[in-house]
C-alpha atoms as a PDB file:
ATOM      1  CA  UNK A   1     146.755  37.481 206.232  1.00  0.00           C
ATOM      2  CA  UNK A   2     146.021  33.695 205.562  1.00  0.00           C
ATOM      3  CA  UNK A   3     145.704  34.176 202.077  1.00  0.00           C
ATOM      4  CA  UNK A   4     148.960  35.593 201.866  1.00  0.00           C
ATOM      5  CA  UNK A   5     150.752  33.411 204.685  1.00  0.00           C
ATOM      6  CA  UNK A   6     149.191  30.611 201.897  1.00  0.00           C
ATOM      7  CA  UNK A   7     150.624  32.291 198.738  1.00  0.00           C
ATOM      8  CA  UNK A   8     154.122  33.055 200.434  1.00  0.00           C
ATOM      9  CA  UNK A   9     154.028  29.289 201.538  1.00  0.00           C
ATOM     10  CA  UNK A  10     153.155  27.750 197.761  1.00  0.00           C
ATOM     11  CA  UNK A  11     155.862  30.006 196.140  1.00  0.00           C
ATOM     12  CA  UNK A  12     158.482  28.845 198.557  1.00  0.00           C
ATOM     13  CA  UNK A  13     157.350  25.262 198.023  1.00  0.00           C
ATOM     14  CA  UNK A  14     157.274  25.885 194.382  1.00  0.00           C
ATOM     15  CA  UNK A  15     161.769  26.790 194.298  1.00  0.00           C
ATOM     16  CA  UNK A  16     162.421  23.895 196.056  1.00  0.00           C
ATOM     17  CA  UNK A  17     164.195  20.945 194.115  1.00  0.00           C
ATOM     18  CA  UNK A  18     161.298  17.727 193.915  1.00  0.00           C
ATOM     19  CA  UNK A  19     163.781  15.218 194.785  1.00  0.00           C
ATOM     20  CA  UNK A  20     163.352  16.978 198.186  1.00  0.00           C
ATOM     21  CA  UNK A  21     160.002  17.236 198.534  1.00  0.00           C
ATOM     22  CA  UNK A  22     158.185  14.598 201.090  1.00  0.00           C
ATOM     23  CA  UNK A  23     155.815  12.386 198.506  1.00  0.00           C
ATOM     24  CA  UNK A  24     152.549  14.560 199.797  1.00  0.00           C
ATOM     25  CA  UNK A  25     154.509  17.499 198.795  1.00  0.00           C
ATOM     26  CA  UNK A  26     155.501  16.225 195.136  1.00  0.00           C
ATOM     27  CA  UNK A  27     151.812  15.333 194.505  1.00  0.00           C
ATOM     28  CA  UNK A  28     151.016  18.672 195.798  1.00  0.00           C
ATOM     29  CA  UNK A  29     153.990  20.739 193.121  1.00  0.00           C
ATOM     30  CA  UNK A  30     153.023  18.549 189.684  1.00  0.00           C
ATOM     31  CA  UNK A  31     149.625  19.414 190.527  1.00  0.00           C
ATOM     32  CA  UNK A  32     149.637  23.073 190.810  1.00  0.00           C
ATOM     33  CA  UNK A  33     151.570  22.699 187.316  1.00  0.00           C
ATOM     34  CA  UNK A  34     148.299  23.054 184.814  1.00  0.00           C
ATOM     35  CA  UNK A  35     148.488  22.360 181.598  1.00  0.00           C
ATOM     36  CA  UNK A  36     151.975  23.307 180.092  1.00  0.00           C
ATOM     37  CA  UNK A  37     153.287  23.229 176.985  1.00  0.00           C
ATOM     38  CA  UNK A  38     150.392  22.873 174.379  1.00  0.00           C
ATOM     39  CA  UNK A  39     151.922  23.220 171.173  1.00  0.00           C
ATOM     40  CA  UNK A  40     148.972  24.992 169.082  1.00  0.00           C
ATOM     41  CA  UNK A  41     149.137  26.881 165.954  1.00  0.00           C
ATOM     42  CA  UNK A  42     147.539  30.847 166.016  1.00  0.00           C
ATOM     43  CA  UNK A  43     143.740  30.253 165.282  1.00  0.00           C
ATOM     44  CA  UNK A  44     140.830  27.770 165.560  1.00  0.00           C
ATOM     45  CA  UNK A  45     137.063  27.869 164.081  1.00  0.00           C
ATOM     46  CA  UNK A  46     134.721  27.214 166.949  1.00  0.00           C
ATOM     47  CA  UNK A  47     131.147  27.305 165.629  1.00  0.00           C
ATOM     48  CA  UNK A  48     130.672  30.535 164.344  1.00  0.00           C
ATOM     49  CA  UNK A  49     133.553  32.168 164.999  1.00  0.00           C
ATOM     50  CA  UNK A  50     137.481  32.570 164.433  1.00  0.00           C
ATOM     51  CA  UNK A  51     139.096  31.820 168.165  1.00  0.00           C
ATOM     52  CA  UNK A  52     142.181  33.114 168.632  1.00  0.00           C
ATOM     53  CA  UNK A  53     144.464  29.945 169.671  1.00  0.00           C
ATOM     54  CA  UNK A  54     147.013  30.620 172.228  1.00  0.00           C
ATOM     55  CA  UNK A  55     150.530  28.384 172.176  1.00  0.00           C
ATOM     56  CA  UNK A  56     149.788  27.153 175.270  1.00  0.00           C
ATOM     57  CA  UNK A  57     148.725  27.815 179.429  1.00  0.00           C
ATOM     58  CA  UNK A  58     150.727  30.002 181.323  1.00  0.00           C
ATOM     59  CA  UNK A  59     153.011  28.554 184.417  1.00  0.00           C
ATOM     60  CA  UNK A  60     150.591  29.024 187.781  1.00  0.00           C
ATOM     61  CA  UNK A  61     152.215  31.678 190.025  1.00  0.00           C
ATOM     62  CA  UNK A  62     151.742  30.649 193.329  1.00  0.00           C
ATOM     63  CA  UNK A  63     148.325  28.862 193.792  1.00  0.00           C
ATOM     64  CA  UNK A  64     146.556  29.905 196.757  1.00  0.00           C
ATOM     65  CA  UNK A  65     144.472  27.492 199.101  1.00  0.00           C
ATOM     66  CA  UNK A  66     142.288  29.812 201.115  1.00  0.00           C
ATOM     67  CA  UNK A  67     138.532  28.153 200.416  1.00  0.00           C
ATOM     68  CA  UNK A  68     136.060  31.505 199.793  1.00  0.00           C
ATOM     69  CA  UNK A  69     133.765  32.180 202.169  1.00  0.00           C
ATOM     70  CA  UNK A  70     129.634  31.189 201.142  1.00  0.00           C
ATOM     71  CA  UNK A  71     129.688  35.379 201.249  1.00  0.00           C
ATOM     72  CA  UNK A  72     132.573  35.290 199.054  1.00  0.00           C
ATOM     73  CA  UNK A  73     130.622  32.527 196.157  1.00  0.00           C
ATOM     74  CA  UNK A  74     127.188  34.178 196.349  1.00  0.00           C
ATOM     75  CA  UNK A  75     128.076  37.790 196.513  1.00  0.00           C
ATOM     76  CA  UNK A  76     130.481  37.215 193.312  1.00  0.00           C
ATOM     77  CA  UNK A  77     129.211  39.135 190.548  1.00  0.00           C
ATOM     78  CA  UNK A  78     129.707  39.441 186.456  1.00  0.00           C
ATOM     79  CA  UNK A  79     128.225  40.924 183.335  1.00  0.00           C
ATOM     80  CA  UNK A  80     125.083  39.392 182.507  1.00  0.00           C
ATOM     81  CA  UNK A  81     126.294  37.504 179.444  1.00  0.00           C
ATOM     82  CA  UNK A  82     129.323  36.044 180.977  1.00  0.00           C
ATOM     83  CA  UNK A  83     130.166  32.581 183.036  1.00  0.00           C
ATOM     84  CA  UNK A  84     129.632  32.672 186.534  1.00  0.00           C
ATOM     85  CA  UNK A  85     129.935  29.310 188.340  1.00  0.00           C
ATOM     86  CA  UNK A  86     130.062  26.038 187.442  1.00  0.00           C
ATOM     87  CA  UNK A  87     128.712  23.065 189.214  1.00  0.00           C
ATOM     88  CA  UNK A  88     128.790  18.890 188.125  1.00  0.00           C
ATOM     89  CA  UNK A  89     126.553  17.075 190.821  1.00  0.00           C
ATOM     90  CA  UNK A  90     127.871  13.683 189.625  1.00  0.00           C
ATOM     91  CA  UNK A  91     131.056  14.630 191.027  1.00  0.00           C
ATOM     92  CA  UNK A  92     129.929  16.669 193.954  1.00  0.00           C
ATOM     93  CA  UNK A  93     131.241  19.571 192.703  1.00  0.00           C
ATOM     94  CA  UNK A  94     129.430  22.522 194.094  1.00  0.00           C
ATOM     95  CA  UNK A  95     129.049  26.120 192.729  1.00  0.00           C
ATOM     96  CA  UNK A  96     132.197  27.255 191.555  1.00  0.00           C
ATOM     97  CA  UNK A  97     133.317  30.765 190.420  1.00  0.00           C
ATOM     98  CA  UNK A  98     135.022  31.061 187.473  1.00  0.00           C
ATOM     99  CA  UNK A  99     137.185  33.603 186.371  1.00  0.00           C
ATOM    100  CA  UNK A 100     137.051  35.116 183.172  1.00  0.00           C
ATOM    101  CA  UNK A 101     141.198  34.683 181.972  1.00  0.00           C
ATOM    102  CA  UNK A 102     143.160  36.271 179.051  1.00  0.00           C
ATOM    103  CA  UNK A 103     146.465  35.690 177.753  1.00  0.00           C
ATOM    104  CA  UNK A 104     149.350  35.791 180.170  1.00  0.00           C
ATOM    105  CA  UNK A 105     152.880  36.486 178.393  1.00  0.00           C
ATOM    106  CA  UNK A 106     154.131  34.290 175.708  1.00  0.00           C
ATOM    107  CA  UNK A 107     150.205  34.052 174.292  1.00  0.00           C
ATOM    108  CA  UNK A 108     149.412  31.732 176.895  1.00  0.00           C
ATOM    109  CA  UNK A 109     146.564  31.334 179.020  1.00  0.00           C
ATOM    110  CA  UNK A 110     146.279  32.502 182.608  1.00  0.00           C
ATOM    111  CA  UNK A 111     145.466  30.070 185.147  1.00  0.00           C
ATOM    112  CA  UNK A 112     143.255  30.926 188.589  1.00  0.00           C
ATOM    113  CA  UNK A 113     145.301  31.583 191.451  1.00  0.00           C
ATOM    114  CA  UNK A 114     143.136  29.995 193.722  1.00  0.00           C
ATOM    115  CA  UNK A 115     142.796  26.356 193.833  1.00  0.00           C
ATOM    116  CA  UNK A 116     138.952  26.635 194.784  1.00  0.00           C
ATOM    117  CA  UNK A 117     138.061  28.567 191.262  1.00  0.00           C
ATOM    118  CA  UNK A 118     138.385  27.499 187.476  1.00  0.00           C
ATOM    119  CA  UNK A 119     138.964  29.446 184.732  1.00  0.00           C
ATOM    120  CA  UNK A 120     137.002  30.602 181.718  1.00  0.00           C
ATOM    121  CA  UNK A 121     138.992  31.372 178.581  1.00  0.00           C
ATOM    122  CA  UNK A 122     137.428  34.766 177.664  1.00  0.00           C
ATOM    123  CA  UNK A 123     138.230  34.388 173.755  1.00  0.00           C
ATOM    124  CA  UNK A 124     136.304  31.026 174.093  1.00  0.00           C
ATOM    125  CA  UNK A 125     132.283  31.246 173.555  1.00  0.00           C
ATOM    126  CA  UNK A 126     130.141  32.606 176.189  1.00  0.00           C
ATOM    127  CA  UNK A 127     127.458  30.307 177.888  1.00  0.00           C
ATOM    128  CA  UNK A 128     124.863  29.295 175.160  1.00  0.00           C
ATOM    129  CA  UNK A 129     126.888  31.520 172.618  1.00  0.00           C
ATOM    130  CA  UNK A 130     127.914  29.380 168.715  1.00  0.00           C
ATOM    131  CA  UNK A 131     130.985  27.573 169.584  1.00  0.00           C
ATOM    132  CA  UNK A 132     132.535  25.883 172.860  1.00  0.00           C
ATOM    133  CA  UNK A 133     133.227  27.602 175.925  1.00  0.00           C
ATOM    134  CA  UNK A 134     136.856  26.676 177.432  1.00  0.00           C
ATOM    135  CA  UNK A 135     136.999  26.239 181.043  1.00  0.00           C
ATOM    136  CA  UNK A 136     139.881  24.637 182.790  1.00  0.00           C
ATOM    137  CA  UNK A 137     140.930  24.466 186.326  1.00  0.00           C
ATOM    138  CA  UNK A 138     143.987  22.579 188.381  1.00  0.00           C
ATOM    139  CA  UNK A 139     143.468  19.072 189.816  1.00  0.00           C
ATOM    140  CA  UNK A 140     145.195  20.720 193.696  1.00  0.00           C
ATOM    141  CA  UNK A 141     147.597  21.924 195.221  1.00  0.00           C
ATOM    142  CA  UNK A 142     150.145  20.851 198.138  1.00  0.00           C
ATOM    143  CA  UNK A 143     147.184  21.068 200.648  1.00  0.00           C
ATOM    144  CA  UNK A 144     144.181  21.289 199.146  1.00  0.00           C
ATOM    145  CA  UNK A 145     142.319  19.870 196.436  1.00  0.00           C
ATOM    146  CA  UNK A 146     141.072  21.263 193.378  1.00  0.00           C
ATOM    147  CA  UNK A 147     138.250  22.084 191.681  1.00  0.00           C
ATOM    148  CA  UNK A 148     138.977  19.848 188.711  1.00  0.00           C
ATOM    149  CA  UNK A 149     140.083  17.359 191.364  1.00  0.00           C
ATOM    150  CA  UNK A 150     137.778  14.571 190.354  1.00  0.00           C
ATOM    151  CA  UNK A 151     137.231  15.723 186.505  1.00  0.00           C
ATOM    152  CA  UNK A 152     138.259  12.348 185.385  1.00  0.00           C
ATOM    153  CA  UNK A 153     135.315  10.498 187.291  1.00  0.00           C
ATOM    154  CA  UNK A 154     132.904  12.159 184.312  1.00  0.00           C
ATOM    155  CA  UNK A 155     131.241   9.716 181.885  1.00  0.00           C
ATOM    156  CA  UNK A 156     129.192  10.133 178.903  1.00  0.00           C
ATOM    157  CA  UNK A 157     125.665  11.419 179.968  1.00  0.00           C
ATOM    158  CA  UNK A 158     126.688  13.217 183.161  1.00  0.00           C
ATOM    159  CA  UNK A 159     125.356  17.038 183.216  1.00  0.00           C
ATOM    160  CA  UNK A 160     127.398  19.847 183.569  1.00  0.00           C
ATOM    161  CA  UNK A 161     125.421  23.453 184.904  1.00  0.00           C
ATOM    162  CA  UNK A 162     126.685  26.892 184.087  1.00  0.00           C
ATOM    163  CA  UNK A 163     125.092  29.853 185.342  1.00  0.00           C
ATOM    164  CA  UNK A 164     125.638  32.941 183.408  1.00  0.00           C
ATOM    165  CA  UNK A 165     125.828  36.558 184.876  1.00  0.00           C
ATOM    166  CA  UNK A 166     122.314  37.107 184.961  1.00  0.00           C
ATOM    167  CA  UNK A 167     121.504  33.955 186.850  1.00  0.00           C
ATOM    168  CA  UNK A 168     120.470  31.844 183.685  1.00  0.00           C
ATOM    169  CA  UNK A 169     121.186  28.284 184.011  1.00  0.00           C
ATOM    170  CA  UNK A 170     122.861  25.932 180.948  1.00  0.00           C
ATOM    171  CA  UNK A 171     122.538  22.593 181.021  1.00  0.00           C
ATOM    172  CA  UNK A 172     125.565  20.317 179.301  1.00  0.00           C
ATOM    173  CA  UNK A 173     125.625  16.720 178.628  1.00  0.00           C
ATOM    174  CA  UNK A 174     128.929  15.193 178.806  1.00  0.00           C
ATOM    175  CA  UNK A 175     129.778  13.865 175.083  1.00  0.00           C
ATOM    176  CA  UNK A 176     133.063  12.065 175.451  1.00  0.00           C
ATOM    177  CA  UNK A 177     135.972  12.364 177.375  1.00  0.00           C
ATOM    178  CA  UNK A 178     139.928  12.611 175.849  1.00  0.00           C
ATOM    179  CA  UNK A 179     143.515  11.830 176.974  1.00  0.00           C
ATOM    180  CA  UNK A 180     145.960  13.480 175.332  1.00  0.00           C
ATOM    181  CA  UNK A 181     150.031  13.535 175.408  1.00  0.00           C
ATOM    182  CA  UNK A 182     150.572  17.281 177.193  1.00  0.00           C
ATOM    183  CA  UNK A 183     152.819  18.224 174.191  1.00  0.00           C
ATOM    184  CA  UNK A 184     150.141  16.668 171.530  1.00  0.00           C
ATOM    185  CA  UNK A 185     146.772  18.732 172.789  1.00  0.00           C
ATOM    186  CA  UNK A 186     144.287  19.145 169.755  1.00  0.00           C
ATOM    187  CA  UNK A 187     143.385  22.339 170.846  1.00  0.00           C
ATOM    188  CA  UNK A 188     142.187  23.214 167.341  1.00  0.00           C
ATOM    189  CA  UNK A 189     138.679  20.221 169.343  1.00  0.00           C
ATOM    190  CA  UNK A 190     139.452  21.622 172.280  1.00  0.00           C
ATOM    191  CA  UNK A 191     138.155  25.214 171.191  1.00  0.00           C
ATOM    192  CA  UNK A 192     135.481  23.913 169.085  1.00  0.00           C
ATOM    193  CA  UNK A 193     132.499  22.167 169.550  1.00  0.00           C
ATOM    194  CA  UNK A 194     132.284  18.436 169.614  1.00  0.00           C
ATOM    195  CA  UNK A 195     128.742  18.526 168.188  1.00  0.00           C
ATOM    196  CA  UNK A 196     128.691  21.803 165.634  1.00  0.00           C
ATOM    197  CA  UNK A 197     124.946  21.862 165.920  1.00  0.00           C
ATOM    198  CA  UNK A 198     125.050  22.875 169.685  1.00  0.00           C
ATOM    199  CA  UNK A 199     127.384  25.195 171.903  1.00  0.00           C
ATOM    200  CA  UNK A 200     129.388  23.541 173.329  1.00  0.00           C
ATOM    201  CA  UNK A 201     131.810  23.251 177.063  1.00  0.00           C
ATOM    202  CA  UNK A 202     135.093  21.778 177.154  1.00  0.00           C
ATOM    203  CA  UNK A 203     136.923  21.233 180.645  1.00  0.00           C
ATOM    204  CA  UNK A 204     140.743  20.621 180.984  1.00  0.00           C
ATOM    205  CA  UNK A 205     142.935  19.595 183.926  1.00  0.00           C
ATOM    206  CA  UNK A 206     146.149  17.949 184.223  1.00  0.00           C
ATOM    207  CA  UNK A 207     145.941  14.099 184.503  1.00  0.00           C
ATOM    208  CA  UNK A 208     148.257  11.123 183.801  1.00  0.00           C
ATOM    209  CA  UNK A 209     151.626   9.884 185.144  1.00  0.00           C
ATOM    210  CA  UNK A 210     154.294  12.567 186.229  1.00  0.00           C
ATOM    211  CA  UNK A 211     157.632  13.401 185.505  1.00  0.00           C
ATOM    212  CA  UNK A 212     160.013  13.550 188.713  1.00  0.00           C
ATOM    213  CA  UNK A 213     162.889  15.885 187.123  1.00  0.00           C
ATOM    214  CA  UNK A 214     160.315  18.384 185.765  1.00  0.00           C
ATOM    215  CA  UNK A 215     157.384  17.716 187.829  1.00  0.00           C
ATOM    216  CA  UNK A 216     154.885  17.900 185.198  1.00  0.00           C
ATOM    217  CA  UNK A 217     152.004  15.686 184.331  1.00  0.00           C
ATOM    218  CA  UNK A 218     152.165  13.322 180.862  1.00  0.00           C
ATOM    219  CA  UNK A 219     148.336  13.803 179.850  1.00  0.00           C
ATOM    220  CA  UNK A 220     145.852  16.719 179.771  1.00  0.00           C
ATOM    221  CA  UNK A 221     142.147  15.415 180.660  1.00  0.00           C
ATOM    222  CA  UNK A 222     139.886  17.233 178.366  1.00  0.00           C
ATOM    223  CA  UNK A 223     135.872  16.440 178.538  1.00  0.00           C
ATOM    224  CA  UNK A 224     133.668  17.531 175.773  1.00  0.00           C
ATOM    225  CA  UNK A 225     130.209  18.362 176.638  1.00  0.00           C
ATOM    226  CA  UNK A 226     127.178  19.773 174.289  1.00  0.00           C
ATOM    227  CA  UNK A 227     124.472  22.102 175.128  1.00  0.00           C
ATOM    228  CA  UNK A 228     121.035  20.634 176.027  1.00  0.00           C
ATOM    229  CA  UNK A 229     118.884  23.020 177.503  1.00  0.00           C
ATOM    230  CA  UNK A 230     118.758  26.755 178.930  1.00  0.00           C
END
């Protein structure tokens, strides 16, 4: 019942005109707006494969706030060879599920519907797979925030954990870190290793200055990390 009290309450927040939003609630609306409108062309080489480039991340439904349970995080469950959570001590974020995410309508990604989880690109490289995984989540919501929340505190050096399915643990060293215009992404880097000779992990949030008529961010955040041990 919370969940969907939550999800009834974001989607009725969502209609409502910005200019009448309190200033907590504005942050909260551009913020559940992730990554929109990345013009891309139809395929990128990642490593050691063709990627199949989407034209852009789909427009959140309703973005629920209801923080799973510590049943809810350790009982989650995937295929071996497939993300599971994601953690980043230097920015105290703990383990995180992510959610393996297709292509929504229009070729664009799907984003999580829960502010608490990220999202895993599952035409991106798995974990320690040729290539770069792609995993993106949103920075919050009107009353809670994200996962990706603090994504821009990450600096060259910091270490990034995945743990696959089977409980395997990969290591990623943050390589560099990227603003770019939301309507000029290079997502031709941003599904493709920074360092061909290693796997790699790219993360994406929203970041940047907003736009009061449309509510959208300026900038996509997009940190480029390189696998260094497993």
């Amino acid at each position: 019942m919370a969940a969907k009290t939550s999800i009834t309450k974001a989607s009725s927040f969502l209609n409502r005109p910005i200019k009448a939003l309190r200033d907590h609630e504005q942050l909260g609306l551009v913020a559940a707006i992730l990554l929109i409108g990345l013009a891309v062309s139809l395929l990128t080489y990642s490593g050691s494969h063709v990627v199949a480039k989407p034209t852009g991340v789909h427009t959140p439904v309703a973005i629920s706030s209801v923080r799973p349970t510590t049943s809810q995080i350790s009982d989650y469950h995937v295929a071996a060879d497939l993300p599971k959570y994601i953690s980043i001590p230097a920015i105290k974020l703990g383990q995180t599920r992510i959610i393996a995410l297709g292509l929504a309508s229009g070729n664009q990604i799907a984003v999580p519907t829960n502010v608490y989880d990220a999202g895993w690109y599952n035409a991106s490289a798995k974990p320690g797979q040729p290539g770069a995984m792609f995993i993106f989540a949103h920075v919050a919501n009107w009353t809670a925030k994200g996962a990706f929340f603090s994504l821009s505190k990450l600096k060259s050096g910091d270490i990034v954990a995945v743990v696959r399915g089977d409980n395997t643990i990969y290591s990623y060293q943050v390589a560099a870190v990227k603003t770019y215009p939301a309507a000029a992404v290079d997502m031709g880097a941003v599904l493709a290793p920074i360092d061909r000779s290693h796997p790699g992990l790219n993360l994406m949030t929203c970041t940047g200055t907003v736009d009061q008529k449309t509510g959208a961010y300026a900038d996509r955040l997009v940190v480029f990390t390189r696998l260094v041990s497993s």
